[in-house]
C-alpha atoms as a PDB file:
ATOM      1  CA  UNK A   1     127.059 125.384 123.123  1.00  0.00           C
ATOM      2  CA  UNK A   2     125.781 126.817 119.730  1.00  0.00           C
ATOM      3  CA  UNK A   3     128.133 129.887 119.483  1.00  0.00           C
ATOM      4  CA  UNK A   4     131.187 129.176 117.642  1.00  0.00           C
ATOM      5  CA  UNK A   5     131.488 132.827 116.032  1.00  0.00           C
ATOM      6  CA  UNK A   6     130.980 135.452 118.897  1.00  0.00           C
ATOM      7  CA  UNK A   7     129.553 138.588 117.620  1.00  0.00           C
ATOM      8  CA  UNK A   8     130.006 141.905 119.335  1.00  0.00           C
ATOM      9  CA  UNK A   9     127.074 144.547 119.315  1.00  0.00           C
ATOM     10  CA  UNK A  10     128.610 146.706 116.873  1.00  0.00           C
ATOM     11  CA  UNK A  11     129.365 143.455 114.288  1.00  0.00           C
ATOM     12  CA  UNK A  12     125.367 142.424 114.392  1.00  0.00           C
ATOM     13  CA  UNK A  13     124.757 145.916 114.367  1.00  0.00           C
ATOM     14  CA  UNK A  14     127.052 146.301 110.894  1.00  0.00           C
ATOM     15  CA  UNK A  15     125.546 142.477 109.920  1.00  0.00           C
ATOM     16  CA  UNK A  16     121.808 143.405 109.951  1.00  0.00           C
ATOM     17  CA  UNK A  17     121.973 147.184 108.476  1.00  0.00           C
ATOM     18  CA  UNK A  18     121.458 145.107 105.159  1.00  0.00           C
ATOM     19  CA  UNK A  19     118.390 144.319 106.406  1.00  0.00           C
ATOM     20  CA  UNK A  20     115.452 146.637 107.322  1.00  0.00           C
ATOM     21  CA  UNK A  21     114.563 145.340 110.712  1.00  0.00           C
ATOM     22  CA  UNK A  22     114.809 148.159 112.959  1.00  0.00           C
ATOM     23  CA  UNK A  23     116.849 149.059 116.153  1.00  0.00           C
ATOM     24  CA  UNK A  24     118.562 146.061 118.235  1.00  0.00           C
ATOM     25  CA  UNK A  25     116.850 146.024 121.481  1.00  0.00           C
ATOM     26  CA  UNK A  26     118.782 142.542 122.606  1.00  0.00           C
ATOM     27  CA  UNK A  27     120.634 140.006 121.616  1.00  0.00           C
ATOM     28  CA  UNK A  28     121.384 137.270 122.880  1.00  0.00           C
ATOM     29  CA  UNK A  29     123.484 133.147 122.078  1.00  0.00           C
ATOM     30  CA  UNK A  30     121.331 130.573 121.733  1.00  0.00           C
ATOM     31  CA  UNK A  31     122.471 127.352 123.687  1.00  0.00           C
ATOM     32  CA  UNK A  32     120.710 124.777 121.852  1.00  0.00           C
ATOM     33  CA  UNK A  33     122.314 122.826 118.514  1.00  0.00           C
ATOM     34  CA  UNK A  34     125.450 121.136 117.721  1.00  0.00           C
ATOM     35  CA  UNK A  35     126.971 122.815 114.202  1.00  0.00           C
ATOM     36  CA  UNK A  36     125.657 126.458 113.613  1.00  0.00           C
ATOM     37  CA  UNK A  37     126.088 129.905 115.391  1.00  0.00           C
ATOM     38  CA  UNK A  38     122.780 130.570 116.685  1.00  0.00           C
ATOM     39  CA  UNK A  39     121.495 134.298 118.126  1.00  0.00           C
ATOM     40  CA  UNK A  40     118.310 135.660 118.962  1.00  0.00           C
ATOM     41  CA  UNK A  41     117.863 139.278 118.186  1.00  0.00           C
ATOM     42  CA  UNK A  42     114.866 141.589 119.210  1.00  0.00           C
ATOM     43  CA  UNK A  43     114.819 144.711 117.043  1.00  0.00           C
ATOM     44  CA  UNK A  44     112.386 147.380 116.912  1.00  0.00           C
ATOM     45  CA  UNK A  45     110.440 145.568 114.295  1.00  0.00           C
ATOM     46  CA  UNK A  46     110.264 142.012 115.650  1.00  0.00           C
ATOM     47  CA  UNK A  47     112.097 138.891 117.067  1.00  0.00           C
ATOM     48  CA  UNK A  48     114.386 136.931 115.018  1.00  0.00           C
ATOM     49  CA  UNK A  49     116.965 134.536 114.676  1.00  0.00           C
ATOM     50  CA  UNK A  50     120.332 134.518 113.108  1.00  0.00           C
ATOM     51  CA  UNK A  51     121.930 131.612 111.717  1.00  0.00           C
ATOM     52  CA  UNK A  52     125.571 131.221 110.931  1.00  0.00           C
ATOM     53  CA  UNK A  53     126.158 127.899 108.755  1.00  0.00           C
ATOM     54  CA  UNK A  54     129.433 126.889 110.600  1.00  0.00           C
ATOM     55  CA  UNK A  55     130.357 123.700 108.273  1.00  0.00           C
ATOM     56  CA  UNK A  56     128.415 124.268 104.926  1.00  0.00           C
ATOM     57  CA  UNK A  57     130.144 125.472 101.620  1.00  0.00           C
ATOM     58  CA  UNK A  58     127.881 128.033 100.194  1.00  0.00           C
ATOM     59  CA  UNK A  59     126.511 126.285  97.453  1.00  0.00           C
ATOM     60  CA  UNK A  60     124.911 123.635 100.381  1.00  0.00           C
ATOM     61  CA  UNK A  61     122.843 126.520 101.545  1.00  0.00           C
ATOM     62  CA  UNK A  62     119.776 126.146  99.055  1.00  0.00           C
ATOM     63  CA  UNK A  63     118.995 122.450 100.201  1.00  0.00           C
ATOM     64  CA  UNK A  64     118.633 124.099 103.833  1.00  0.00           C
ATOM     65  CA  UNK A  65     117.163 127.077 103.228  1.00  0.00           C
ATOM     66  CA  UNK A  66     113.879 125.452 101.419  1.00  0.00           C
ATOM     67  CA  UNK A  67     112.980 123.641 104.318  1.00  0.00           C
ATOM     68  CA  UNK A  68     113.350 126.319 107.106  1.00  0.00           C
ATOM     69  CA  UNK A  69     110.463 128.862 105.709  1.00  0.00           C
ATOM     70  CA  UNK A  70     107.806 126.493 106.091  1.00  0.00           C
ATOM     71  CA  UNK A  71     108.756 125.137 109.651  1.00  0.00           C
ATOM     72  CA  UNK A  72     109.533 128.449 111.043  1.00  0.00           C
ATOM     73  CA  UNK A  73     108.038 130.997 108.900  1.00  0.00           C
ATOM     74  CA  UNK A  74     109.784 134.098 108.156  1.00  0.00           C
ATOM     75  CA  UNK A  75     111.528 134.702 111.750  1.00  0.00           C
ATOM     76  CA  UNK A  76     115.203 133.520 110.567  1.00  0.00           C
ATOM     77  CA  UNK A  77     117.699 135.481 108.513  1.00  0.00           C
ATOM     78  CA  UNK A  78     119.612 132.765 106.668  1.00  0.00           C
ATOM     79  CA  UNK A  79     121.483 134.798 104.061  1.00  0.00           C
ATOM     80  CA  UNK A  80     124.703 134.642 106.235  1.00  0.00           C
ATOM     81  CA  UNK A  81     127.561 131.968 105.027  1.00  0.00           C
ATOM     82  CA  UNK A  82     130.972 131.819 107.005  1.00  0.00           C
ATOM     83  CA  UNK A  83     133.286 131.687 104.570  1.00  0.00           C
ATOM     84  CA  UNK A  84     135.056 128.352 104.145  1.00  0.00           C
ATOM     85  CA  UNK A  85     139.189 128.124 104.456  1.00  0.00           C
END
């Protein structure tokens, strides 16, 4: 299972007003993957995905973010970091 931080509608909802993508239409977990917090969200301005780096201090982020734009294009928000304890 790839949801290790459960999000209500009202978090996303508060998570992606940062953002200007619209309305939520769905949401939804995303099964597949072994480390992050994967959901796929419909808005009223596209699909998307939302990625939670689970196990990555935030200055690990920039190594992963270069490579996901040009193998998925611009349909992943990546600017979220849990914070690490």
């Amino acid at each position: 299972m790839s949801v290790y931080t459960p999000l209500s509608l009202s978090q996303l909802k508060q998570l992606l007003n940062q953002y200007e993508l619209g309305e939520i239409i769905r949401h939804e977990g995303i099964s597949d993957g072994i480390e992050n917090t994967n959901y796929r969200v419909r808005t009223t301005s596209g699909q998307y995905v939302l990625t939670i780096f689970e196990q990555y201090k935030a200055g690990e982020l920039p190594y992963f973010l270069q490579l996901m734009p040009g193998a998925l294009v611009n349909t992943i928000i990546w600017t979220l970091a849990k914070p690490v304890h």
